[in-house]
C-alpha atoms as a PDB file:
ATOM      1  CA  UNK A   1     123.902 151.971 173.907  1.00  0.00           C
ATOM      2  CA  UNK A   2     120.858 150.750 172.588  1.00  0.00           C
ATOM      3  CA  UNK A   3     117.982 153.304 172.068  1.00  0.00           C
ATOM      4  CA  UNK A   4     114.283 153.356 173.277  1.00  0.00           C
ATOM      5  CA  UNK A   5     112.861 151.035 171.227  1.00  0.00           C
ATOM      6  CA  UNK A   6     115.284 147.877 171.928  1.00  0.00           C
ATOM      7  CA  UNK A   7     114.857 148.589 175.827  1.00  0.00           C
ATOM      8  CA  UNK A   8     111.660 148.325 175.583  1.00  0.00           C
ATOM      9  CA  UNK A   9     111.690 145.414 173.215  1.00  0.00           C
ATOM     10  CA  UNK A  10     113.999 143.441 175.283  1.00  0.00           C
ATOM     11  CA  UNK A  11     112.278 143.996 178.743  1.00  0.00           C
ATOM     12  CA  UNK A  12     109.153 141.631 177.920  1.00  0.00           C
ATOM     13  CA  UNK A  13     111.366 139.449 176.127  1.00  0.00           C
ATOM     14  CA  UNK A  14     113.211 138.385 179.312  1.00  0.00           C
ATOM     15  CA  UNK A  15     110.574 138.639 181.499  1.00  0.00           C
ATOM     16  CA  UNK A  16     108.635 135.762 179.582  1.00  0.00           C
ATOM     17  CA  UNK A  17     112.329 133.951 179.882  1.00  0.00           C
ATOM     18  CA  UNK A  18     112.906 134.835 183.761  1.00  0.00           C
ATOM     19  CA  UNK A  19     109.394 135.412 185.015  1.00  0.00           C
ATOM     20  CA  UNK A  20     109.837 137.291 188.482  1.00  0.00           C
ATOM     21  CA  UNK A  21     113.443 136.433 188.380  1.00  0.00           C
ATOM     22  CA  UNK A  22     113.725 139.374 185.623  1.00  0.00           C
ATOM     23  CA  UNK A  23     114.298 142.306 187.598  1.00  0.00           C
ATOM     24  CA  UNK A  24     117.027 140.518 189.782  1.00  0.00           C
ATOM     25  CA  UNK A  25     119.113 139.797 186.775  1.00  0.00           C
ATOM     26  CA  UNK A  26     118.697 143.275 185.418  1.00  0.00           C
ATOM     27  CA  UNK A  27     119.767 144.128 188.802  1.00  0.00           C
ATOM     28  CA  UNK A  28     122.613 141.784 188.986  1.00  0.00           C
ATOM     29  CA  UNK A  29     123.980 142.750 185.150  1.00  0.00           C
ATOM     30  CA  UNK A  30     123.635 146.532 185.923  1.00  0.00           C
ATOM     31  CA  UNK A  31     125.803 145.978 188.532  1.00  0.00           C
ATOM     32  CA  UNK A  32     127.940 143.550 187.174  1.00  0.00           C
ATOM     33  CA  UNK A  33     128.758 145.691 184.190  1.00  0.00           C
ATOM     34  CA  UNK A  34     129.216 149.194 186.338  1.00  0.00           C
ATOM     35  CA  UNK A  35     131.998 147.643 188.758  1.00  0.00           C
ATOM     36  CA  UNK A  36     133.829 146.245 185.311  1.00  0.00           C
ATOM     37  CA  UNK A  37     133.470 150.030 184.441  1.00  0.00           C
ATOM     38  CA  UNK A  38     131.498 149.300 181.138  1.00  0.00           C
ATOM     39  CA  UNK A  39     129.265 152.590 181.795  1.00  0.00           C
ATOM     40  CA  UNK A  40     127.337 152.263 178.399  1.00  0.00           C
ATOM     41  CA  UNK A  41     126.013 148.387 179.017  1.00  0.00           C
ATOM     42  CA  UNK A  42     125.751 149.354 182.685  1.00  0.00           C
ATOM     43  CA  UNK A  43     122.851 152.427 181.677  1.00  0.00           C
ATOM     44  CA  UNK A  44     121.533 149.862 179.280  1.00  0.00           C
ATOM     45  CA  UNK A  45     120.576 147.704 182.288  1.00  0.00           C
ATOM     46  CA  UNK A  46     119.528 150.277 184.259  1.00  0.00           C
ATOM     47  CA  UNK A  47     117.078 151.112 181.719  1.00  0.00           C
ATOM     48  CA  UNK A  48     115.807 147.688 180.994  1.00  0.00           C
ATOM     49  CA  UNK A  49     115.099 147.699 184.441  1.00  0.00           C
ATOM     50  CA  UNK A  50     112.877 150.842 184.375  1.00  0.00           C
ATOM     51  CA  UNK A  51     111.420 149.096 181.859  1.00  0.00           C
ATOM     52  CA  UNK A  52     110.451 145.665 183.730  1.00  0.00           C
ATOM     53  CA  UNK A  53     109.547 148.048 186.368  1.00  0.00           C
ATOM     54  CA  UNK A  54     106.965 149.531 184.183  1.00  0.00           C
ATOM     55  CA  UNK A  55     106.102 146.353 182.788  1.00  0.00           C
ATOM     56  CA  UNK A  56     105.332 144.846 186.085  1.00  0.00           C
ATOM     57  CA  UNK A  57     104.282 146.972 187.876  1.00  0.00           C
ATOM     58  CA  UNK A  58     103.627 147.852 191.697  1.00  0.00           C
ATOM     59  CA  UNK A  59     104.190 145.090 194.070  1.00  0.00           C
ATOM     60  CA  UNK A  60     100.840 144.471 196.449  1.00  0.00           C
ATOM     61  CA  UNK A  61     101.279 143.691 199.765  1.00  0.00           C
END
């Protein structure tokens, strides 16, 4: 499981790699990874997600 600091290290890391397209593939590998039943890389998505959330921000409409 990796800790605070990598999640939040590897959240701006592939947004500048997958622009908007970041949160969907968080999405997609949290997923991915919780039907295998790998709970531990599963939560790690999860939380990168948080993290892109944060880093993005609220969507305008």
């Amino acid at each position: 499981m990796m800790n605070a600091v990598e999640v939040h290290d590897h959240a701006p890391k592939l947004y500048v790699l997958n622009g908007g397209k970041a949160l969907a593939d968080a999405t997609a590998m949290a997923r991915r990874y919780a039907q295998s039943g790998d709970k531990g890389l599963a939560e790690d998505w999860r939380r990168i997600q948080a993290a892109l959330r944060e880093l993005i921000g609220p969507s305008v409409s």
